[in-house]
PDB file of N, CA and C in Angstrom:
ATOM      1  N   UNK A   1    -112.119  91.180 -21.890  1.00  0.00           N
ATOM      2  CA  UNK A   1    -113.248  90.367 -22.305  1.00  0.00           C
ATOM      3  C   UNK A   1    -113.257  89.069 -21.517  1.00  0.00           C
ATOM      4  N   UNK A   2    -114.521  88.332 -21.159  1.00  0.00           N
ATOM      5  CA  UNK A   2    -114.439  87.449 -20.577  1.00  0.00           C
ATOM      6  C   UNK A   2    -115.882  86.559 -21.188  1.00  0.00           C
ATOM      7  N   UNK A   3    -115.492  85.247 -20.584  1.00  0.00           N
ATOM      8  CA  UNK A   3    -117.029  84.436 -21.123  1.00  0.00           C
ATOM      9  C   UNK A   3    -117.296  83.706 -20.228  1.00  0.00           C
ATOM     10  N   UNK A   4    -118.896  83.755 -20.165  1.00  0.00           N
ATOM     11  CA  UNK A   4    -119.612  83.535 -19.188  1.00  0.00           C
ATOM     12  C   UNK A   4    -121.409  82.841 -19.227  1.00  0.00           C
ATOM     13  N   UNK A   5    -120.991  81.799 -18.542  1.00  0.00           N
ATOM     14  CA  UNK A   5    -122.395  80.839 -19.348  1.00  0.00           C
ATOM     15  C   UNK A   5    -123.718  81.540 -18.271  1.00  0.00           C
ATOM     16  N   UNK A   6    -124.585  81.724 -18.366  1.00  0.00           N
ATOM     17  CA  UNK A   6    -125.299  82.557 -17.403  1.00  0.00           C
ATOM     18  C   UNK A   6    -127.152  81.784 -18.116  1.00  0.00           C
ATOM     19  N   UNK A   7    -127.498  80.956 -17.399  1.00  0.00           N
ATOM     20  CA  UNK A   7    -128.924  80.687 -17.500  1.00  0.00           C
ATOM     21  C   UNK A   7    -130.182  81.686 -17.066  1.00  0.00           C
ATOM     22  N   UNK A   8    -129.801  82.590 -16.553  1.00  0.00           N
ATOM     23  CA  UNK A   8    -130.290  83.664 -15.886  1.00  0.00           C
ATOM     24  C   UNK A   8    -130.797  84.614 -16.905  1.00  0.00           C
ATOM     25  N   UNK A   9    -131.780  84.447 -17.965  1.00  0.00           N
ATOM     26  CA  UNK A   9    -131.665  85.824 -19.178  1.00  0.00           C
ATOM     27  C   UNK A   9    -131.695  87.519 -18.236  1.00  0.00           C
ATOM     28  N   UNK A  10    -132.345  87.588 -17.575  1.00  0.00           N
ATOM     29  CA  UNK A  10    -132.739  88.817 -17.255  1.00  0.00           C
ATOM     30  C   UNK A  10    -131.027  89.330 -16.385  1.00  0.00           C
ATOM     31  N   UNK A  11    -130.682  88.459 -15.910  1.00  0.00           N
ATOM     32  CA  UNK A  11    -129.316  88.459 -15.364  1.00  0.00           C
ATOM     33  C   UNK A  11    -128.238  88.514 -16.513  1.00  0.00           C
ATOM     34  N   UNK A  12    -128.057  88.009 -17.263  1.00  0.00           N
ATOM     35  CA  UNK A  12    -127.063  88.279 -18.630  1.00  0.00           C
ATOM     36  C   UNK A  12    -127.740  89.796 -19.270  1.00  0.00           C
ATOM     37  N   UNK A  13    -128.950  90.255 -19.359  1.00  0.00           N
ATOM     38  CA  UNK A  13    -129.151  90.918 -20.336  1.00  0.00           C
ATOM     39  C   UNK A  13    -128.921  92.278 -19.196  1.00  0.00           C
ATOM     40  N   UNK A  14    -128.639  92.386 -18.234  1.00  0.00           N
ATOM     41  CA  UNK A  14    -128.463  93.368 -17.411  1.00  0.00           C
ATOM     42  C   UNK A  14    -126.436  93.505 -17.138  1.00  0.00           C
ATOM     43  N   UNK A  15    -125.985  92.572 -17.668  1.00  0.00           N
ATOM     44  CA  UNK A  15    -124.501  92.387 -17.638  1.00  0.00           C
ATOM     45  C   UNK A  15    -123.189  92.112 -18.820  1.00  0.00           C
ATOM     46  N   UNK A  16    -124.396  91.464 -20.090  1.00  0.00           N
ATOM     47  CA  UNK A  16    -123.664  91.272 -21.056  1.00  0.00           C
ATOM     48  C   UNK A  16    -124.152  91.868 -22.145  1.00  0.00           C
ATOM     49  N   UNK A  17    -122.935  92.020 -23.199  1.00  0.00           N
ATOM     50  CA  UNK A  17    -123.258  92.978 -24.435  1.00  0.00           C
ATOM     51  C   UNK A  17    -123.446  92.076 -25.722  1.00  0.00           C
ATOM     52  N   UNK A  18    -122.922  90.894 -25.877  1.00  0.00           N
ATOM     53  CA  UNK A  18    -123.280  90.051 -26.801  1.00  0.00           C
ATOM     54  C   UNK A  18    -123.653  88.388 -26.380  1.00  0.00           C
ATOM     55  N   UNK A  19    -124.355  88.095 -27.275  1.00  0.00           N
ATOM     56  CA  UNK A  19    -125.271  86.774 -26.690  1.00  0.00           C
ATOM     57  C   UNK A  19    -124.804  86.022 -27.549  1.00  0.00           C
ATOM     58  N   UNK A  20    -125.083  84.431 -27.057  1.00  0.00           N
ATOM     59  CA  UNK A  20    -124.776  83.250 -27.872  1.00  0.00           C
ATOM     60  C   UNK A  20    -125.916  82.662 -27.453  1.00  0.00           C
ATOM     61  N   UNK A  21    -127.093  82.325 -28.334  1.00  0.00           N
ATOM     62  CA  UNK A  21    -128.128  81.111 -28.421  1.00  0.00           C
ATOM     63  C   UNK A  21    -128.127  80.003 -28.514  1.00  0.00           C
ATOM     64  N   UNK A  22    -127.878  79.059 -27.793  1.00  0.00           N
ATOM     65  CA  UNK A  22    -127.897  77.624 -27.882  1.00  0.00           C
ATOM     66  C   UNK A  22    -129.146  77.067 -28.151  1.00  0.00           C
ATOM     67  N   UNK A  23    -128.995  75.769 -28.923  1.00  0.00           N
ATOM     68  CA  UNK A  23    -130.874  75.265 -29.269  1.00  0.00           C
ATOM     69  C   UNK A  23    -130.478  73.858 -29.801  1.00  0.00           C
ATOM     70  N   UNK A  24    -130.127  72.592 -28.926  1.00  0.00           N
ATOM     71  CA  UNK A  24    -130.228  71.608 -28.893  1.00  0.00           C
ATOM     72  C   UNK A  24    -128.420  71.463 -29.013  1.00  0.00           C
ATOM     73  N   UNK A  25    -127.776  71.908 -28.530  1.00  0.00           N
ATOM     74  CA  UNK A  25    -126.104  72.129 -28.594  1.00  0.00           C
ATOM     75  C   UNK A  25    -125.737  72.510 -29.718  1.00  0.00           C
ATOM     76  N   UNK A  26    -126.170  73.178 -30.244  1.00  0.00           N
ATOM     77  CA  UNK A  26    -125.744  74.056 -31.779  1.00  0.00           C
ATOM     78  C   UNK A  26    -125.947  75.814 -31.534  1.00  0.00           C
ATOM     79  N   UNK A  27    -125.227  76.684 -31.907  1.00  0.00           N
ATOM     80  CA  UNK A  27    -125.311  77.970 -31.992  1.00  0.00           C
ATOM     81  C   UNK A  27    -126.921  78.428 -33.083  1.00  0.00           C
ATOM     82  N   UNK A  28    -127.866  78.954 -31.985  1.00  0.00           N
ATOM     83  CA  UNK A  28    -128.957  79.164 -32.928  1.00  0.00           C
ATOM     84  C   UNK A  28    -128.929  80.679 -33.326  1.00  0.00           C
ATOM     85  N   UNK A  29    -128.525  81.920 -32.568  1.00  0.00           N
ATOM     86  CA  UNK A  29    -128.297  83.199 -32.961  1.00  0.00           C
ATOM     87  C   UNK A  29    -126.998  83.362 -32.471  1.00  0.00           C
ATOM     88  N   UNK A  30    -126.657  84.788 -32.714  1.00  0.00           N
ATOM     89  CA  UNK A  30    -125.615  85.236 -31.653  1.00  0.00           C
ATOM     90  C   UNK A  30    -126.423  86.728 -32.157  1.00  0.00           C
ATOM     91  N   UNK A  31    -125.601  87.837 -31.469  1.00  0.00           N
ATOM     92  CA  UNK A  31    -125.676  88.934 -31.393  1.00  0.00           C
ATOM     93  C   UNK A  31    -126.012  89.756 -30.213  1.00  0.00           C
ATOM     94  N   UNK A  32    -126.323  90.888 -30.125  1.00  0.00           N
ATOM     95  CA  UNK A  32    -126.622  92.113 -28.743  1.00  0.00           C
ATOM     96  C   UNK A  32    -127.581  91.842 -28.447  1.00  0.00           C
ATOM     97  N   UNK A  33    -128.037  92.878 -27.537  1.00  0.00           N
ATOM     98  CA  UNK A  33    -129.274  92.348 -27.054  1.00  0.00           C
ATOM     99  C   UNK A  33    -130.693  92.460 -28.062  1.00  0.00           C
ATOM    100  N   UNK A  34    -130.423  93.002 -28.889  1.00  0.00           N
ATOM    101  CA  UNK A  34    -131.615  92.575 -30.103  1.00  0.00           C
ATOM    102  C   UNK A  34    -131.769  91.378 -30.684  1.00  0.00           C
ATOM    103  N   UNK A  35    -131.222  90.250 -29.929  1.00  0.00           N
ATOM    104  CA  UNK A  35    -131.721  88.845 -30.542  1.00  0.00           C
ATOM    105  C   UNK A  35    -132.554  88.249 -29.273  1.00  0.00           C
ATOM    106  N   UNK A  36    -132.232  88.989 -27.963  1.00  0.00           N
ATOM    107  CA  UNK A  36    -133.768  88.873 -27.056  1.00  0.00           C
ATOM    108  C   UNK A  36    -134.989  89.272 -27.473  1.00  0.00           C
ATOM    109  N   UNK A  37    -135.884  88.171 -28.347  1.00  0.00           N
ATOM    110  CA  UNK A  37    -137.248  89.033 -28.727  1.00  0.00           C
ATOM    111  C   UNK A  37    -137.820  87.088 -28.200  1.00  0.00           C
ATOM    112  N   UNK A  38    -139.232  87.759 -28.490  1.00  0.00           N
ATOM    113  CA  UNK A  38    -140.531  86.592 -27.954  1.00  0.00           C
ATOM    114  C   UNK A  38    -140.166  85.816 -28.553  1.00  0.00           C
ATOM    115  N   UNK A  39    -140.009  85.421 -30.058  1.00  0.00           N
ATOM    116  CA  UNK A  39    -139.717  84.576 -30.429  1.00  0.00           C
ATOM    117  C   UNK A  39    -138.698  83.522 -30.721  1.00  0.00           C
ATOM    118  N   UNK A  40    -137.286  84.711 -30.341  1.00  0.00           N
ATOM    119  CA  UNK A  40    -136.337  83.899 -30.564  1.00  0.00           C
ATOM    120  C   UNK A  40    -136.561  82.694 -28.899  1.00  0.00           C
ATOM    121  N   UNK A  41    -136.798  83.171 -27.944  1.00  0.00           N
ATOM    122  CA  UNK A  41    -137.326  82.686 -26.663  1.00  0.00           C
ATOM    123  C   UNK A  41    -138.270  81.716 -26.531  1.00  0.00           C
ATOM    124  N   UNK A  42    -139.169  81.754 -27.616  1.00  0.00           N
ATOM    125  CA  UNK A  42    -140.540  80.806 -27.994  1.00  0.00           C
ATOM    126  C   UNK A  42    -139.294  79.823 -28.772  1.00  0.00           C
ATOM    127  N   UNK A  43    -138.734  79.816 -30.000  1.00  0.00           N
ATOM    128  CA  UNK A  43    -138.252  78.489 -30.546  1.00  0.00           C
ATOM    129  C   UNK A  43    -137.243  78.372 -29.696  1.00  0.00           C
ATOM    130  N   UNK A  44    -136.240  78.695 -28.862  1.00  0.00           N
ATOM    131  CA  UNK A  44    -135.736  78.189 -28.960  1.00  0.00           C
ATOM    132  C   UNK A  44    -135.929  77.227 -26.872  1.00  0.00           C
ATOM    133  N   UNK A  45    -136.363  77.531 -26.096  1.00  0.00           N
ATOM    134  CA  UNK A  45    -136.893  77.166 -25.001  1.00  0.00           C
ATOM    135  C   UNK A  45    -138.147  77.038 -25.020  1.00  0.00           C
ATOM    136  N   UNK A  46    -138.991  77.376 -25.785  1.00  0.00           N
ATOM    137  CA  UNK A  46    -140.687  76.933 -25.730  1.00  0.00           C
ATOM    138  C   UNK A  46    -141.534  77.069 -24.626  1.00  0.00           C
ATOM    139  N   UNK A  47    -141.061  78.843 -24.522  1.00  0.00           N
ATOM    140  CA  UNK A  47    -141.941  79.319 -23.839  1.00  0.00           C
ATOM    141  C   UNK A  47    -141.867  80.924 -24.004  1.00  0.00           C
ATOM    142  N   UNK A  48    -143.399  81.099 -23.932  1.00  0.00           N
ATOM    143  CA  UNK A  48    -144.766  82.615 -24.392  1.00  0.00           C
ATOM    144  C   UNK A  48    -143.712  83.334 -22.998  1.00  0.00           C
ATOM    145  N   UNK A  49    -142.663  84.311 -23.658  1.00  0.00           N
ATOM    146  CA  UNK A  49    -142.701  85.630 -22.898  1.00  0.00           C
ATOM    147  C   UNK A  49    -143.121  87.010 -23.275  1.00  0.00           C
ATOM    148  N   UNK A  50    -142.657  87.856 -22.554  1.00  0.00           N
ATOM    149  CA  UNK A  50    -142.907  89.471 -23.242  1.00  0.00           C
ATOM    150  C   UNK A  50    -142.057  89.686 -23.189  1.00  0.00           C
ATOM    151  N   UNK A  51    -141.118  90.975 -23.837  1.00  0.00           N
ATOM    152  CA  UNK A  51    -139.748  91.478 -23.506  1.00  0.00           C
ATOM    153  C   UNK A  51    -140.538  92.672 -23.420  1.00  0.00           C
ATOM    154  N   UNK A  52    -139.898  93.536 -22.300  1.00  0.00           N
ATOM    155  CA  UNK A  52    -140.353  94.790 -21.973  1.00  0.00           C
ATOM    156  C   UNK A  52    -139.256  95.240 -21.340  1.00  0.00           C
ATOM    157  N   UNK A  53    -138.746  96.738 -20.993  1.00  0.00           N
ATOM    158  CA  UNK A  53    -137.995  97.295 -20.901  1.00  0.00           C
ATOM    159  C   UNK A  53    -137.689  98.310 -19.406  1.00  0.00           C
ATOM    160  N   UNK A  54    -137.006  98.038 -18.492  1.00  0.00           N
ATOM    161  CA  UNK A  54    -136.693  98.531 -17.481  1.00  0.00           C
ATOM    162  C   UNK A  54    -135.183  99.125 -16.955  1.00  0.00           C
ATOM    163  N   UNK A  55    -135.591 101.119 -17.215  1.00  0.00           N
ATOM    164  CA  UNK A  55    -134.126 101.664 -17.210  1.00  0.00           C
ATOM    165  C   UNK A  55    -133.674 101.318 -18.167  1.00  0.00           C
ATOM    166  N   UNK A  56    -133.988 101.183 -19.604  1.00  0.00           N
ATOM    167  CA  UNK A  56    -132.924 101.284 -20.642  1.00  0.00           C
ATOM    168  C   UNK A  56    -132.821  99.514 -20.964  1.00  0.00           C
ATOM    169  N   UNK A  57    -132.821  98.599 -19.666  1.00  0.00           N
ATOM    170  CA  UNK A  57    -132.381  97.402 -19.885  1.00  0.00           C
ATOM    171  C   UNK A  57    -133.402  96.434 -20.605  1.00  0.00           C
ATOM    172  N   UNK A  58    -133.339  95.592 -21.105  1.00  0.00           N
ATOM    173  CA  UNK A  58    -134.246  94.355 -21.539  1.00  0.00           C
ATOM    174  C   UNK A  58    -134.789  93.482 -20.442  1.00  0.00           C
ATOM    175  N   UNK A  59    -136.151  93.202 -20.194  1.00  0.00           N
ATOM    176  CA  UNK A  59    -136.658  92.354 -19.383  1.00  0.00           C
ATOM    177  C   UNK A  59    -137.683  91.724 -20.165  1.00  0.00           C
ATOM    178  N   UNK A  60    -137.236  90.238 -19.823  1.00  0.00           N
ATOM    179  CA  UNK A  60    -137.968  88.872 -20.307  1.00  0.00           C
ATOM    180  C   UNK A  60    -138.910  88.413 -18.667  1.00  0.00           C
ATOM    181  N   UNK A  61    -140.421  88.500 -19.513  1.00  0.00           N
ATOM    182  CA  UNK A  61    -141.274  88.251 -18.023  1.00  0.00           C
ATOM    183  C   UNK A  61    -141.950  87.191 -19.244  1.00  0.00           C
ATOM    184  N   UNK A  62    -142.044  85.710 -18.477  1.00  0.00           N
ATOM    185  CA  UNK A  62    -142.797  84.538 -18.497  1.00  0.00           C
ATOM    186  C   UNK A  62    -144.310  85.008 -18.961  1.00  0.00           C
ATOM    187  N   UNK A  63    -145.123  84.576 -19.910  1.00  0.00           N
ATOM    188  CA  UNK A  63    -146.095  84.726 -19.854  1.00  0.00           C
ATOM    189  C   UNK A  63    -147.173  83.729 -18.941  1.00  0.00           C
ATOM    190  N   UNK A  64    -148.754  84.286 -18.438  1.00  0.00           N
ATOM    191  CA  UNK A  64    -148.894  82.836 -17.611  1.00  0.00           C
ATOM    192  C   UNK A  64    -149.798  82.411 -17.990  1.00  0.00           C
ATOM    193  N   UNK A  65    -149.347  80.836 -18.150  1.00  0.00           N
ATOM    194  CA  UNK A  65    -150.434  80.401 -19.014  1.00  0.00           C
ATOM    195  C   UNK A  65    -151.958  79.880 -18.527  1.00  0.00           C
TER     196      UNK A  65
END
């Protein structure tokens, strides 16, 4: 096991199996990749994505505003 800070979502969610949510230096979720949804993404960075799915993996695409 190893830990690894990765700002990159689409890059962590293609490499890691459990997540830690940060949201103003406090733990806002944790869990797999089912805590990548629109909204957890909307509160906690404040910004409109889609999560959609490529090969099995999770992909977070920016919505444009």
């Amino acid at each position: 096991a190893s830990v690894v800070v990765m700002h990159d979502i689409n890059l962590a969610l293609r490499y890691s199996d459990k997540f830690i949510i940060l949201k103003d230096g406090q733990v806002f979720t944790t869990g797999g990749k089912e805590v990548i949804t629109p909204e957890i993404i909307k509160e906690t960075y404040g910004v409109d994505v889609y999560v959609t799915h490529f090969e099995g993996i999770p992909v977070v695409i920016p919505k444009v505003q």
